[in-house]
PDB file of N, CA and C in Angstrom:
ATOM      1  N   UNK A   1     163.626 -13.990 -64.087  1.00  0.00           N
ATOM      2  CA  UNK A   1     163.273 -13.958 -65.493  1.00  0.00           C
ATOM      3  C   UNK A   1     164.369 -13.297 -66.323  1.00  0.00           C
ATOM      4  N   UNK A   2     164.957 -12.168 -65.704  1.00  0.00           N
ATOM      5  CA  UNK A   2     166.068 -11.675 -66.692  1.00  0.00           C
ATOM      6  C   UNK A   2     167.234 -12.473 -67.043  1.00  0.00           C
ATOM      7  N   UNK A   3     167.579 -13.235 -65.764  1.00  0.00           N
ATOM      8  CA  UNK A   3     168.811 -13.913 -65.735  1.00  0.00           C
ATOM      9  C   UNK A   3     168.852 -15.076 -67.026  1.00  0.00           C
ATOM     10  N   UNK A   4     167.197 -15.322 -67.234  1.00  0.00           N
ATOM     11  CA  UNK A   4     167.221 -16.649 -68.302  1.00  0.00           C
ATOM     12  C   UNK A   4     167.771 -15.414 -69.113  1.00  0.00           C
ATOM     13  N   UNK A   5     166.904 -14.117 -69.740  1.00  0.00           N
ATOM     14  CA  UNK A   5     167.238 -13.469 -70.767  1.00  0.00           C
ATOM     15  C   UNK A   5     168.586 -13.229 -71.236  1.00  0.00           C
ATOM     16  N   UNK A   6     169.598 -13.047 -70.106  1.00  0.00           N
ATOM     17  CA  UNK A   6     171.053 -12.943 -69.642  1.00  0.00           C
ATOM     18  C   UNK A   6     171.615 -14.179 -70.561  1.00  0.00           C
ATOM     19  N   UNK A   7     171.442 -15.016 -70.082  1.00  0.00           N
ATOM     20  CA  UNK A   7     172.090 -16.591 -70.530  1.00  0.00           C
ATOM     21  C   UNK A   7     171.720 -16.388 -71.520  1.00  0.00           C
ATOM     22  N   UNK A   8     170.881 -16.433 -72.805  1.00  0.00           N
ATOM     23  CA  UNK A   8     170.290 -16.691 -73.834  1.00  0.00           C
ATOM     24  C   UNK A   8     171.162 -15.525 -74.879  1.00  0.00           C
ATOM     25  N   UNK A   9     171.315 -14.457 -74.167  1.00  0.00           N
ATOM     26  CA  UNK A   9     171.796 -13.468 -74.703  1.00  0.00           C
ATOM     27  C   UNK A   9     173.565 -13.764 -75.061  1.00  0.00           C
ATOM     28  N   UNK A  10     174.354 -14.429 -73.683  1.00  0.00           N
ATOM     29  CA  UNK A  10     175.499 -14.702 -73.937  1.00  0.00           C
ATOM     30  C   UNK A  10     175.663 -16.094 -74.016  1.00  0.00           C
ATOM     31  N   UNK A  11     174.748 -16.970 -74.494  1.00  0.00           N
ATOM     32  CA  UNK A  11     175.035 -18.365 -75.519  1.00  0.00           C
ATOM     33  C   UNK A  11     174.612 -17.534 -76.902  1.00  0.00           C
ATOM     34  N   UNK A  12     173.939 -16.541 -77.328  1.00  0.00           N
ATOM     35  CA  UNK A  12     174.259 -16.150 -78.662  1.00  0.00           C
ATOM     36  C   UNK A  12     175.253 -15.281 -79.168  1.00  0.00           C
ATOM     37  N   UNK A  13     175.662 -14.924 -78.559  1.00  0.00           N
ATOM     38  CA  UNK A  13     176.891 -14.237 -78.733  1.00  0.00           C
ATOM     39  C   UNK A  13     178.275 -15.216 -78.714  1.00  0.00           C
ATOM     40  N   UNK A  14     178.433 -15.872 -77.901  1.00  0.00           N
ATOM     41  CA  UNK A  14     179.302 -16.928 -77.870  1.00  0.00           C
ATOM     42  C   UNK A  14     179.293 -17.845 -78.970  1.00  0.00           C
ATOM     43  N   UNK A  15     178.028 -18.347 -79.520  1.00  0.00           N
ATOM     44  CA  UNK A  15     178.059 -19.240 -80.806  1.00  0.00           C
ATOM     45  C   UNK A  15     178.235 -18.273 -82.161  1.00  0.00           C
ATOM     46  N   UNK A  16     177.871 -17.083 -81.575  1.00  0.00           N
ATOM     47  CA  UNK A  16     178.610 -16.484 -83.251  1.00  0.00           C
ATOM     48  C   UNK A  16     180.073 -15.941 -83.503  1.00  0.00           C
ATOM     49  N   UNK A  17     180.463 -16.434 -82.495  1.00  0.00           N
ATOM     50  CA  UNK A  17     181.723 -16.231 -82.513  1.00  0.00           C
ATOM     51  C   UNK A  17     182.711 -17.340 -82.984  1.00  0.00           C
ATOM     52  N   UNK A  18     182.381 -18.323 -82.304  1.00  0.00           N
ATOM     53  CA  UNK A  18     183.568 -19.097 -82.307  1.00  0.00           C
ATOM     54  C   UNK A  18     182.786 -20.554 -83.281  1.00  0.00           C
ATOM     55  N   UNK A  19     183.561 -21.443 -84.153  1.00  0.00           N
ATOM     56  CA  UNK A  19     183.441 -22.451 -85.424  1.00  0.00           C
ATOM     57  C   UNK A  19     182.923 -23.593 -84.735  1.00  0.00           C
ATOM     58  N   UNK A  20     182.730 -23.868 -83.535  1.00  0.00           N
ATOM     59  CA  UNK A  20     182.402 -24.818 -82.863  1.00  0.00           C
ATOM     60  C   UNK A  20     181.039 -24.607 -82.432  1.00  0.00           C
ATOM     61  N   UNK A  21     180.168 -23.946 -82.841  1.00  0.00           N
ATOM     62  CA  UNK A  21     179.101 -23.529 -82.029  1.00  0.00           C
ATOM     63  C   UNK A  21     178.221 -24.684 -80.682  1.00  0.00           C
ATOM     64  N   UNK A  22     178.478 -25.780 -81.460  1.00  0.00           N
ATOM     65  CA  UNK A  22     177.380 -26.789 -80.561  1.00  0.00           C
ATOM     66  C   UNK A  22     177.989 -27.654 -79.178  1.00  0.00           C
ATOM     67  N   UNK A  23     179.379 -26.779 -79.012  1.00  0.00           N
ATOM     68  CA  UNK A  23     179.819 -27.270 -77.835  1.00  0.00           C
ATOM     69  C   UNK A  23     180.031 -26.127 -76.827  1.00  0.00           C
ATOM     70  N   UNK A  24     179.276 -24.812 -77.013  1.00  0.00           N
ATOM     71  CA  UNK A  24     179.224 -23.853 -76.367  1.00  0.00           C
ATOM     72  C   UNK A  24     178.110 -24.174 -75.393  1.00  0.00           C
ATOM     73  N   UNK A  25     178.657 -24.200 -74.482  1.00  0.00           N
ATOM     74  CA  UNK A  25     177.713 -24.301 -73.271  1.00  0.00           C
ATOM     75  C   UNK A  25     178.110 -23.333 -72.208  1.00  0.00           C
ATOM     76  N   UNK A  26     176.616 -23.112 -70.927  1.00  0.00           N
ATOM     77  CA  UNK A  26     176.529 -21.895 -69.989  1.00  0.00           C
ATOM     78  C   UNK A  26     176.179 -22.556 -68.644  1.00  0.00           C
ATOM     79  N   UNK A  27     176.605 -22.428 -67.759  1.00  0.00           N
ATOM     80  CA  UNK A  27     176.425 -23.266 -66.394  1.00  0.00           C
ATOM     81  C   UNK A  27     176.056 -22.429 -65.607  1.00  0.00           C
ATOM     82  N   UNK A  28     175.011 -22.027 -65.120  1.00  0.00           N
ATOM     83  CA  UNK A  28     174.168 -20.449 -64.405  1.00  0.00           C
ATOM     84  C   UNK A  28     174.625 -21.080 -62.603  1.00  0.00           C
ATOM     85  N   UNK A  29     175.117 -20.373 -62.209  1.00  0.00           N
ATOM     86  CA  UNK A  29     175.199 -20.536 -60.057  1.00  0.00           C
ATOM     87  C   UNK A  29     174.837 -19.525 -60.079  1.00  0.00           C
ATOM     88  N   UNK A  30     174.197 -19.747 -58.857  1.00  0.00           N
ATOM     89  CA  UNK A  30     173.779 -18.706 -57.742  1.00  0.00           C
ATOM     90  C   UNK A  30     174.518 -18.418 -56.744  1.00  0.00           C
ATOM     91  N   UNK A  31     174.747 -17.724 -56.371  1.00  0.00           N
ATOM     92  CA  UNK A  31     175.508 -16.872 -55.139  1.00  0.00           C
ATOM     93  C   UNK A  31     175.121 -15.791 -54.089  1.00  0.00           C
ATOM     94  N   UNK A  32     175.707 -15.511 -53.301  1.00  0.00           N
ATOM     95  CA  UNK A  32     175.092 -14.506 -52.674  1.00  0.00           C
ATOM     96  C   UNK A  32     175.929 -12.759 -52.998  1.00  0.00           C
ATOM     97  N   UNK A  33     176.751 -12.999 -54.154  1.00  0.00           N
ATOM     98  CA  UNK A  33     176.923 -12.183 -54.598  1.00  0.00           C
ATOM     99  C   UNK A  33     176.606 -11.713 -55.704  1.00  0.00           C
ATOM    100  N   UNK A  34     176.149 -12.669 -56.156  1.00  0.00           N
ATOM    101  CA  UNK A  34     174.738 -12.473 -57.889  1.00  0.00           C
ATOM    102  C   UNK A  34     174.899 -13.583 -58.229  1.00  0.00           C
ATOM    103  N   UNK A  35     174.582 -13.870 -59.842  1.00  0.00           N
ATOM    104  CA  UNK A  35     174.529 -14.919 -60.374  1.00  0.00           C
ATOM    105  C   UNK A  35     175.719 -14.917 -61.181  1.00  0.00           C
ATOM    106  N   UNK A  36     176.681 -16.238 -61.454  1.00  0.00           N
ATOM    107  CA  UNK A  36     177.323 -16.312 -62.604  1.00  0.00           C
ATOM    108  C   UNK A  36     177.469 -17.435 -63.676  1.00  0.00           C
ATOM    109  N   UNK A  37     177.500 -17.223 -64.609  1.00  0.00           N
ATOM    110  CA  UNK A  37     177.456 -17.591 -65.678  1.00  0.00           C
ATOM    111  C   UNK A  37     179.102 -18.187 -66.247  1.00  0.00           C
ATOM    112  N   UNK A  38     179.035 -19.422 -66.418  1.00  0.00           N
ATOM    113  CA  UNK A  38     180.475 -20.003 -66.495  1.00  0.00           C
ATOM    114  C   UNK A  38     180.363 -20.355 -68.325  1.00  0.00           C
ATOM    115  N   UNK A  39     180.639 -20.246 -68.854  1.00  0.00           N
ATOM    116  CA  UNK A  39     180.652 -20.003 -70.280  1.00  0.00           C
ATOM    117  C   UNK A  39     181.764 -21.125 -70.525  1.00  0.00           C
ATOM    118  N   UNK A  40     181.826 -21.834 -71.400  1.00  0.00           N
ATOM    119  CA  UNK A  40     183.044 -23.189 -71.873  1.00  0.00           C
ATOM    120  C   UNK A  40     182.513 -23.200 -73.452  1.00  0.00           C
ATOM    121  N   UNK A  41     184.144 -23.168 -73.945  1.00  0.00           N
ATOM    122  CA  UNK A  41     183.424 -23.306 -75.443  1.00  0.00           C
ATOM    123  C   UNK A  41     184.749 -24.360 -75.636  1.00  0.00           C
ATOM    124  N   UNK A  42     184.928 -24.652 -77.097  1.00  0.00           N
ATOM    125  CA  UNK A  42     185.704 -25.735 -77.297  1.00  0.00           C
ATOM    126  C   UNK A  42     187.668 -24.950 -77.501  1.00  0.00           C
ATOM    127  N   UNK A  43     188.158 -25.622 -76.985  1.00  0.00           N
ATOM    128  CA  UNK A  43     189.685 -25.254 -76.653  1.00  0.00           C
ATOM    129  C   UNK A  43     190.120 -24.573 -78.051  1.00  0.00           C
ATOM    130  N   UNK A  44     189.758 -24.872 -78.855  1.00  0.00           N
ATOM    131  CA  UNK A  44     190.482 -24.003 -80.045  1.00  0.00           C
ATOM    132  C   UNK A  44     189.443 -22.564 -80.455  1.00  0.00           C
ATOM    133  N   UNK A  45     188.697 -22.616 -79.452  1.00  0.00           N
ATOM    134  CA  UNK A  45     187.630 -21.220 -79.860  1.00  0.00           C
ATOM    135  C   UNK A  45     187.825 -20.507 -78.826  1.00  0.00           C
ATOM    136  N   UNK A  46     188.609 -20.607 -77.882  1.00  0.00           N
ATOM    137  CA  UNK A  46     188.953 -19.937 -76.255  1.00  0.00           C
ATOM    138  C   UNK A  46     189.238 -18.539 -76.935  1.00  0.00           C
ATOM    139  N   UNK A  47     190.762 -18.397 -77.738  1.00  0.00           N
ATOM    140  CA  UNK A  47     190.603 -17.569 -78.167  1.00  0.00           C
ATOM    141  C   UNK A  47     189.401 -15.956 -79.176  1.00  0.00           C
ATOM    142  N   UNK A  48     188.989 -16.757 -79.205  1.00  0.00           N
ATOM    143  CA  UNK A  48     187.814 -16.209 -80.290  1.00  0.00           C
ATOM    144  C   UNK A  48     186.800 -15.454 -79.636  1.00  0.00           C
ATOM    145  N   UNK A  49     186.790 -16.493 -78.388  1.00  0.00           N
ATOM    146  CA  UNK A  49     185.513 -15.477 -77.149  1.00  0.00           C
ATOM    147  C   UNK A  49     186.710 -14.902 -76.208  1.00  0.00           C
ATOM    148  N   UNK A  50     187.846 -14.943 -75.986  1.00  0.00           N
ATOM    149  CA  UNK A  50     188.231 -13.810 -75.151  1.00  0.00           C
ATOM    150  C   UNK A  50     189.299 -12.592 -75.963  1.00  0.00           C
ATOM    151  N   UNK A  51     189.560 -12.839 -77.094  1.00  0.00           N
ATOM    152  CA  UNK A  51     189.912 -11.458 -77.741  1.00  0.00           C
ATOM    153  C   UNK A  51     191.251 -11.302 -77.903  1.00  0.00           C
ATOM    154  N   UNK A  52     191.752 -10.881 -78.833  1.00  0.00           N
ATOM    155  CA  UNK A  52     193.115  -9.763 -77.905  1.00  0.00           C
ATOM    156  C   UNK A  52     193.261  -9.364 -77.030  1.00  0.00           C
ATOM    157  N   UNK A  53     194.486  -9.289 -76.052  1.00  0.00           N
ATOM    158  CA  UNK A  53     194.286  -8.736 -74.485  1.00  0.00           C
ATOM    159  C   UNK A  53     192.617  -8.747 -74.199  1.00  0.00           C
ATOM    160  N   UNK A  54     191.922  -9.569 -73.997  1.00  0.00           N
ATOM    161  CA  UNK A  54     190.526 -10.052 -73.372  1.00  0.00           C
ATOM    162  C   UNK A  54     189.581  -9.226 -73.795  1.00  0.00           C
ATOM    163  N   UNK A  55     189.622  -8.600 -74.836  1.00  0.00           N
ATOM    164  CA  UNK A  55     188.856  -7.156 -75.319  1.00  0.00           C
ATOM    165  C   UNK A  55     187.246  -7.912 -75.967  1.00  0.00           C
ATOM    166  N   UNK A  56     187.253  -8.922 -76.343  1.00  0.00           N
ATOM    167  CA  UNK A  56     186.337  -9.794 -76.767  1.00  0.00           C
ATOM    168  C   UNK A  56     185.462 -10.362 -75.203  1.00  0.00           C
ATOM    169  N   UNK A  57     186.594 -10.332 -74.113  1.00  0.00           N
ATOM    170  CA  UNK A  57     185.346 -11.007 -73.289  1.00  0.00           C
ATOM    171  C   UNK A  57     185.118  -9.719 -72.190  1.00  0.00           C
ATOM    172  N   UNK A  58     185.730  -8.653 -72.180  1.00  0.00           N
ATOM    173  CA  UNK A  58     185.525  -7.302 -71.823  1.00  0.00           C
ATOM    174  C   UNK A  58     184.143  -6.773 -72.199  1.00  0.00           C
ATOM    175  N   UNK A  59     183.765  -6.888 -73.894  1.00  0.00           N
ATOM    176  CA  UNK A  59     182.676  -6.309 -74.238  1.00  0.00           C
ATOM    177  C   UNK A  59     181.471  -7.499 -73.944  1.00  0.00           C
ATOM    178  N   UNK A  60     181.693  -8.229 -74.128  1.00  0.00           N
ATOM    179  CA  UNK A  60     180.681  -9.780 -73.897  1.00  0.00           C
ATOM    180  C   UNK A  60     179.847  -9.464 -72.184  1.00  0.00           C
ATOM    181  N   UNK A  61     181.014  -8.631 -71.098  1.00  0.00           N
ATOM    182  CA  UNK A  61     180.879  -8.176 -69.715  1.00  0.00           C
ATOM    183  C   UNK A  61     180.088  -7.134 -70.058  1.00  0.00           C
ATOM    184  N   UNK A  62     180.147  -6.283 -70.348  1.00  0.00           N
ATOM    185  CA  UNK A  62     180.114  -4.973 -70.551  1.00  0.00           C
ATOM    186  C   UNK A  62     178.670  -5.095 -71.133  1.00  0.00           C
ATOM    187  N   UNK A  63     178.261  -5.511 -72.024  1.00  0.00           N
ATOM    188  CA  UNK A  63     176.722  -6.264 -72.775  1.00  0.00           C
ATOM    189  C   UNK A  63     175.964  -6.617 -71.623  1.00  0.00           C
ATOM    190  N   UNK A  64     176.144  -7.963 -71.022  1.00  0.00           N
ATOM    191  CA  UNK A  64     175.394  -7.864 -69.820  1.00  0.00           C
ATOM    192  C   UNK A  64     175.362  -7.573 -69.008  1.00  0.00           C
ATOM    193  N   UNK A  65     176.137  -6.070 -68.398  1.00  0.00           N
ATOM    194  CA  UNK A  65     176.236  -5.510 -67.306  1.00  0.00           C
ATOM    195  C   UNK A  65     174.941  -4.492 -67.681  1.00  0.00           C
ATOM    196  N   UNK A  66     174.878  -4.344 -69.004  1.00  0.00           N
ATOM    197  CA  UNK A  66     173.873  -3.011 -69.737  1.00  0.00           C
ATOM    198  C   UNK A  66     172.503  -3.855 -69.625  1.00  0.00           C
ATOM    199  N   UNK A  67     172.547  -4.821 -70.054  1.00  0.00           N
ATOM    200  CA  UNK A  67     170.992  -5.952 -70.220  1.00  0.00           C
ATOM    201  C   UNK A  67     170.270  -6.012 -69.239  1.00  0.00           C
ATOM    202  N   UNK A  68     170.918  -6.117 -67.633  1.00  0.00           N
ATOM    203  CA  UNK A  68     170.721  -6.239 -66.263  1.00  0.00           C
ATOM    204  C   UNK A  68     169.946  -4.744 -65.933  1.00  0.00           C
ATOM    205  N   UNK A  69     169.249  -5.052 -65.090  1.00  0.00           N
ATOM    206  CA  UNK A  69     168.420  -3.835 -65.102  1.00  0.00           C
ATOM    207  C   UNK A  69     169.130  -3.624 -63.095  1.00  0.00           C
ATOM    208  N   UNK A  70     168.576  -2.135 -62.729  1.00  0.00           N
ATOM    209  CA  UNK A  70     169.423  -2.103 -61.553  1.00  0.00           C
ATOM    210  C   UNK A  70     168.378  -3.150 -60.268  1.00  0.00           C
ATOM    211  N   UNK A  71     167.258  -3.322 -60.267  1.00  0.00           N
ATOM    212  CA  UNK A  71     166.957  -4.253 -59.323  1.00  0.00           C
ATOM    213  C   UNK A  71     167.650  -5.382 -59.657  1.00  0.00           C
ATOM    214  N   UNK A  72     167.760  -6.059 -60.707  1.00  0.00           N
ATOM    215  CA  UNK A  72     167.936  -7.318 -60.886  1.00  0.00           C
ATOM    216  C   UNK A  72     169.377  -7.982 -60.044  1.00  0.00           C
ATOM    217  N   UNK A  73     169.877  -9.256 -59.422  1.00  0.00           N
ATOM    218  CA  UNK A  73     170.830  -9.539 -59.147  1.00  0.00           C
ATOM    219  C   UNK A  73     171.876  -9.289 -60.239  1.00  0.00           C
ATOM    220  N   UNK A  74     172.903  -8.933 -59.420  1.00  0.00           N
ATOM    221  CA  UNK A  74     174.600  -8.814 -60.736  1.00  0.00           C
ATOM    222  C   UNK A  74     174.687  -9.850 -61.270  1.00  0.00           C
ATOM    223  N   UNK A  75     175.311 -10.108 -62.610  1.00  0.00           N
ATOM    224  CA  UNK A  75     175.743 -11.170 -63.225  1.00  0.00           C
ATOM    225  C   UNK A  75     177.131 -10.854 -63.791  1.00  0.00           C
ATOM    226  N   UNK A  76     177.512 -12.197 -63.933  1.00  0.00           N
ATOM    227  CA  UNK A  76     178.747 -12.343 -63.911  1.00  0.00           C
ATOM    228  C   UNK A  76     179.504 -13.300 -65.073  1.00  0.00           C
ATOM    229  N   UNK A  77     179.830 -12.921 -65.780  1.00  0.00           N
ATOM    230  CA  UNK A  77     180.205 -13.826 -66.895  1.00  0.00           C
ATOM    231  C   UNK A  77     182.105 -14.404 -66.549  1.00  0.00           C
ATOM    232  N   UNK A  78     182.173 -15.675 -66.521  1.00  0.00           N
ATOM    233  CA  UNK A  78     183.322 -16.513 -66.206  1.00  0.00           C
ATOM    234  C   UNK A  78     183.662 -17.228 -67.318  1.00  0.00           C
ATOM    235  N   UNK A  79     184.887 -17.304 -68.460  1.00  0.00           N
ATOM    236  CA  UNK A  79     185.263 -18.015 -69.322  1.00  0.00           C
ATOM    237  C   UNK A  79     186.101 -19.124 -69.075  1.00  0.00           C
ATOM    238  N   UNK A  80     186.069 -20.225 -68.360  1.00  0.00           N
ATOM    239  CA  UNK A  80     186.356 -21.303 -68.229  1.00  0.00           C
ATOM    240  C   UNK A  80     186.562 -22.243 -69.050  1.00  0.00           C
ATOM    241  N   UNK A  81     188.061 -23.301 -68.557  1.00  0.00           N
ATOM    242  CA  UNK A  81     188.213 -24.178 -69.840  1.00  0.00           C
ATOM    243  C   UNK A  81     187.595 -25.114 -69.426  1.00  0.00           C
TER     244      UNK A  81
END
C-alpha cells in the first residue's frame, strides 16, 4: 500500500516540475532488494527533474526515503531516458 503512496507522491513531484507534464511516466519493479521506481520524463525536462549537479533528483531521493516507513520495502527512485 505505501509503495502505491510512493509512486503517486513522485509522479507529483515530477509533473510540477518539468513543462511536459503528460509524458511523465513511473514504471514500479520489484526486486529482491526493494522496489524501484524508473521515472522517464520528456528529453528536454531531464534536466529540470535532475537539477544542478543532481541536487533536484537528490532531494526527489531523499523525500521518499522519509515517506517509507522502516517496515516497508526500500524504494528506489531511477531517472531514465
Amino acid at each position: 500500500m505505501a509503495e502505491r503512496n510512493v509512486k503517486k507522491l513522485v509522479e507529483f513531484m515530477a509533473k510540477s516540475l518539468v513543462t511536459k507534464p503528460e509524458e511523465v511516466t513511473i514504471q514500479e519493479t520489484e526486486s529482491s532488494e526493494g522496489i524501484i521506481l524508473e521515472l522517464r520524463v520528456a528529453s528536454e525536462d531531464m534536466g529540470k527533474v535532475i537539477g544542478k549537479q543532481g541536487r533536484i533528483a537528490k532531494a526527489i531521493r531523499t523525500v521518499v526515503k522519509a515517506s517509507t516507513g522502516r517496515d516497508d520495502k526500500p524504494v528506489f527512485v531511477e531517472i531514465v531516458d
